[in-house]
N, C-alpha and C. Protein backbone atom coordinates (compact mmCIF):
# COMPACT_ATOMS: atom_id res chain seq x y z
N UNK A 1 -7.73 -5.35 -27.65
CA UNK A 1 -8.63 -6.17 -26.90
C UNK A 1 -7.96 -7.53 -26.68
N UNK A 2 -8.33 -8.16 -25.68
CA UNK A 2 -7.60 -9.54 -25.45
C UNK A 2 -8.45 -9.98 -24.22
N UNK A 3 -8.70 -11.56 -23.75
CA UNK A 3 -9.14 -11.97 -23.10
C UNK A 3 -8.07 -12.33 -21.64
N UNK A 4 -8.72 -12.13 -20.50
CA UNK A 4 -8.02 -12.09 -19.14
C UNK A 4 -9.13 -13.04 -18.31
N UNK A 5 -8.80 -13.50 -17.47
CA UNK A 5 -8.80 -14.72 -16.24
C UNK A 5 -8.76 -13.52 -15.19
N UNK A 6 -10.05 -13.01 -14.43
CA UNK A 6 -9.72 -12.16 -13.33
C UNK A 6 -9.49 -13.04 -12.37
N UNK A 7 -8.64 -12.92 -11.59
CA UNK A 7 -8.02 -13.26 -9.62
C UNK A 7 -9.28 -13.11 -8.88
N UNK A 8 -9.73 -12.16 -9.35
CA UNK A 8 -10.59 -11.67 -7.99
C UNK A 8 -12.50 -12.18 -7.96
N UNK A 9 -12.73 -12.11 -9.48
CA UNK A 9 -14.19 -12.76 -9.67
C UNK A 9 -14.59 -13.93 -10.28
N UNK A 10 -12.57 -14.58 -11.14
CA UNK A 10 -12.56 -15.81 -11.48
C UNK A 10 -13.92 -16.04 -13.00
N UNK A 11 -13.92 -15.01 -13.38
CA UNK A 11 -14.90 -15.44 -14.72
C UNK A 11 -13.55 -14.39 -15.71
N UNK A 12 -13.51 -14.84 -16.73
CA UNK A 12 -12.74 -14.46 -17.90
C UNK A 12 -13.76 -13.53 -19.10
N UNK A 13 -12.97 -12.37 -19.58
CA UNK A 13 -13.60 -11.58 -19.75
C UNK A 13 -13.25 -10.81 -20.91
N UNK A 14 -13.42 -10.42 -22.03
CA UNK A 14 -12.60 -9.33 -22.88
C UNK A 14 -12.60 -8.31 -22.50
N UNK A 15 -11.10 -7.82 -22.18
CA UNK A 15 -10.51 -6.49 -21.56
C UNK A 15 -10.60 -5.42 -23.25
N UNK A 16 -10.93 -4.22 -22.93
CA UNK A 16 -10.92 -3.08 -24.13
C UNK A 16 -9.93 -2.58 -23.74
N UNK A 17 -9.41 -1.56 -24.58
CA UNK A 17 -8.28 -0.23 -24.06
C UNK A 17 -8.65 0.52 -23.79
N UNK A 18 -9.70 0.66 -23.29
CA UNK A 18 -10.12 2.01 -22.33
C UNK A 18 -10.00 1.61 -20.93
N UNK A 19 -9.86 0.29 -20.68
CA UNK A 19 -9.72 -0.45 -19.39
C UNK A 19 -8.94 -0.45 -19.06
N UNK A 20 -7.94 -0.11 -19.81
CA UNK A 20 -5.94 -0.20 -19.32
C UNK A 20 -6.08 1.47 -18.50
N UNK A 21 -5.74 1.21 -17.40
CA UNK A 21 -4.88 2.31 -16.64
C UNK A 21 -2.98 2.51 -16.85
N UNK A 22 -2.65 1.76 -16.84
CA UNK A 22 -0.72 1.84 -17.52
C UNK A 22 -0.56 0.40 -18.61
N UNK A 23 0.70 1.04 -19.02
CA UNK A 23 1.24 0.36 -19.86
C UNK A 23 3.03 0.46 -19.82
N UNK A 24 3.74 -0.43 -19.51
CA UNK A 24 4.83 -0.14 -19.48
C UNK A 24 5.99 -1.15 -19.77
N UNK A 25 6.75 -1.06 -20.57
CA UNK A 25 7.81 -2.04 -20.95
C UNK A 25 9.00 -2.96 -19.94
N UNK A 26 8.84 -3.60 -19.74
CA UNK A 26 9.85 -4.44 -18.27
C UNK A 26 10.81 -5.20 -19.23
N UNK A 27 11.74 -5.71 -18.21
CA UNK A 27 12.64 -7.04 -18.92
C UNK A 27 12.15 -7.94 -18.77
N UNK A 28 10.79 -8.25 -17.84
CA UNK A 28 9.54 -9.49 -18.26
C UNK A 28 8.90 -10.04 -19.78
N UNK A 29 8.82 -8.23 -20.24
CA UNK A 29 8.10 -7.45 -21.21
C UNK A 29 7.02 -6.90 -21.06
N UNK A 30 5.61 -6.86 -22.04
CA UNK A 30 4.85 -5.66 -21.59
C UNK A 30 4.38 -5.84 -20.45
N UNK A 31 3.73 -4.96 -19.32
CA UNK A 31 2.93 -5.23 -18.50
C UNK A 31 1.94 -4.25 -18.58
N UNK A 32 1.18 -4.78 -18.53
CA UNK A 32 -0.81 -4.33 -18.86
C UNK A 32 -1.41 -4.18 -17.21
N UNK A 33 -1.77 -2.92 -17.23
CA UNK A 33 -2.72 -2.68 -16.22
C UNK A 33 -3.81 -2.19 -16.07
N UNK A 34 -4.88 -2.65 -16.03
CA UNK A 34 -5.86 -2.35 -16.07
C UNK A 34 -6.87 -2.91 -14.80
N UNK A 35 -8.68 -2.27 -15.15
CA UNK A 35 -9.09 -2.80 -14.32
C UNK A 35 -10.66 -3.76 -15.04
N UNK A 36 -10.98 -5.06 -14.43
CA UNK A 36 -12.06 -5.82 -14.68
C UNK A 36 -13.13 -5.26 -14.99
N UNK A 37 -14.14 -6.08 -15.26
CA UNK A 37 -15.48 -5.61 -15.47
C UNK A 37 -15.93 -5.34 -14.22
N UNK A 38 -15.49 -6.65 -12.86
CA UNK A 38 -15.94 -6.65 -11.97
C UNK A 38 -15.36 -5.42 -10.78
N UNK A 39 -14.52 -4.61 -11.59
CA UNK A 39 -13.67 -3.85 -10.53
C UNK A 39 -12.64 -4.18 -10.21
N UNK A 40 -12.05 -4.86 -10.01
CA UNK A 40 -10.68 -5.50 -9.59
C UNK A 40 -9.75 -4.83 -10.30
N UNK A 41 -8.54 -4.31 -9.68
CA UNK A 41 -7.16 -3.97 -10.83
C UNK A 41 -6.98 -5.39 -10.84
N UNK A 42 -5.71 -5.54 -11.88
CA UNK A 42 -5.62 -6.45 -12.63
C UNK A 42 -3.78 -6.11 -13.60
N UNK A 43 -3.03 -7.37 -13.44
CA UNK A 43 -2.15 -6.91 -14.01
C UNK A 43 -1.46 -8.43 -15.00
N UNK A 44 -1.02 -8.02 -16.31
CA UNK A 44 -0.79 -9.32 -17.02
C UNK A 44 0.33 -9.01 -17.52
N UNK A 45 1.45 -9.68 -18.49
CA UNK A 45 2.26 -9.12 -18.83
C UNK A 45 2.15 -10.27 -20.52
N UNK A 46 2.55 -9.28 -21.47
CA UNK A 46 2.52 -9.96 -22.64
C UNK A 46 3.86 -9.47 -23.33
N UNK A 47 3.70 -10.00 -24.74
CA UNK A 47 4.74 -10.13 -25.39
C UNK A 47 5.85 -10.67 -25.49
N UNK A 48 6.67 -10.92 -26.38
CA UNK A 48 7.71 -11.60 -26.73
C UNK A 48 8.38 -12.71 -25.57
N UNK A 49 8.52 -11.47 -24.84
CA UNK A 49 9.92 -11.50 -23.49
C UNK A 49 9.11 -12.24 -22.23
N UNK A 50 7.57 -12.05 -22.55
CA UNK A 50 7.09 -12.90 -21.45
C UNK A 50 7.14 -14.08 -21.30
N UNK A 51 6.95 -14.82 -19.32
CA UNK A 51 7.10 -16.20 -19.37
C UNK A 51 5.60 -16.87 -20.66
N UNK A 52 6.33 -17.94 -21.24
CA UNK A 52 5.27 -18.80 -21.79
C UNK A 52 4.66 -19.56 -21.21
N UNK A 53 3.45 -19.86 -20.45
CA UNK A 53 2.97 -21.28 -20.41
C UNK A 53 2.94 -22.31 -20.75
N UNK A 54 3.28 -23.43 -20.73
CA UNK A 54 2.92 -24.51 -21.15
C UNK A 54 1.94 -25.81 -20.68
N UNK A 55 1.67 -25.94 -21.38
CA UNK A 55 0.65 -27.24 -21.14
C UNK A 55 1.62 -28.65 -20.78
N UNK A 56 0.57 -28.83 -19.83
CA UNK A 56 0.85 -30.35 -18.85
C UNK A 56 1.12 -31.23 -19.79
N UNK A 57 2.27 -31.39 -20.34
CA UNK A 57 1.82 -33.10 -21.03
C UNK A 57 1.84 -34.30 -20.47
N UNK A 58 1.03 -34.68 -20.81
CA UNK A 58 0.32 -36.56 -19.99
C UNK A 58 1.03 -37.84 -21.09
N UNK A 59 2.29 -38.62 -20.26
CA UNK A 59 2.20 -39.69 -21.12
C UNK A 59 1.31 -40.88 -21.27
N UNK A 60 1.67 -41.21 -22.40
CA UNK A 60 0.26 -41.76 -22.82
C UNK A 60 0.55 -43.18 -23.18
């Protein structure tokens, strides 16, 4: 389970594993596919190898 930001209905949601349609290993790393509560496919990529986000830092 893990929480996702849908594209398409813009409300964030806990995804289950019955919701994943594929799963497959990239040189990104994982990529998760599944679909929303709202219907929407939906694709994220996690683990290690994925890009990180970072937060804006504001000097202060």
């Amino acid at each position: 389970m893990f929480a996702h930001h849908c594209s398409a209905c813009e409300e964030t949601y806990l995804i289950f594993e019955s919701q994943l349609t594929s799963l497959d290993n990239t040189a990104n790393g994982i990529e998760l596919r599944f679909t929303c509560w709202c219907g929407a496919e939906q694709t994220t990529v996690s683990g290690r190898l994925a890009d990180r986000r970072t937060a804006d830092v504001v000097a202060a």
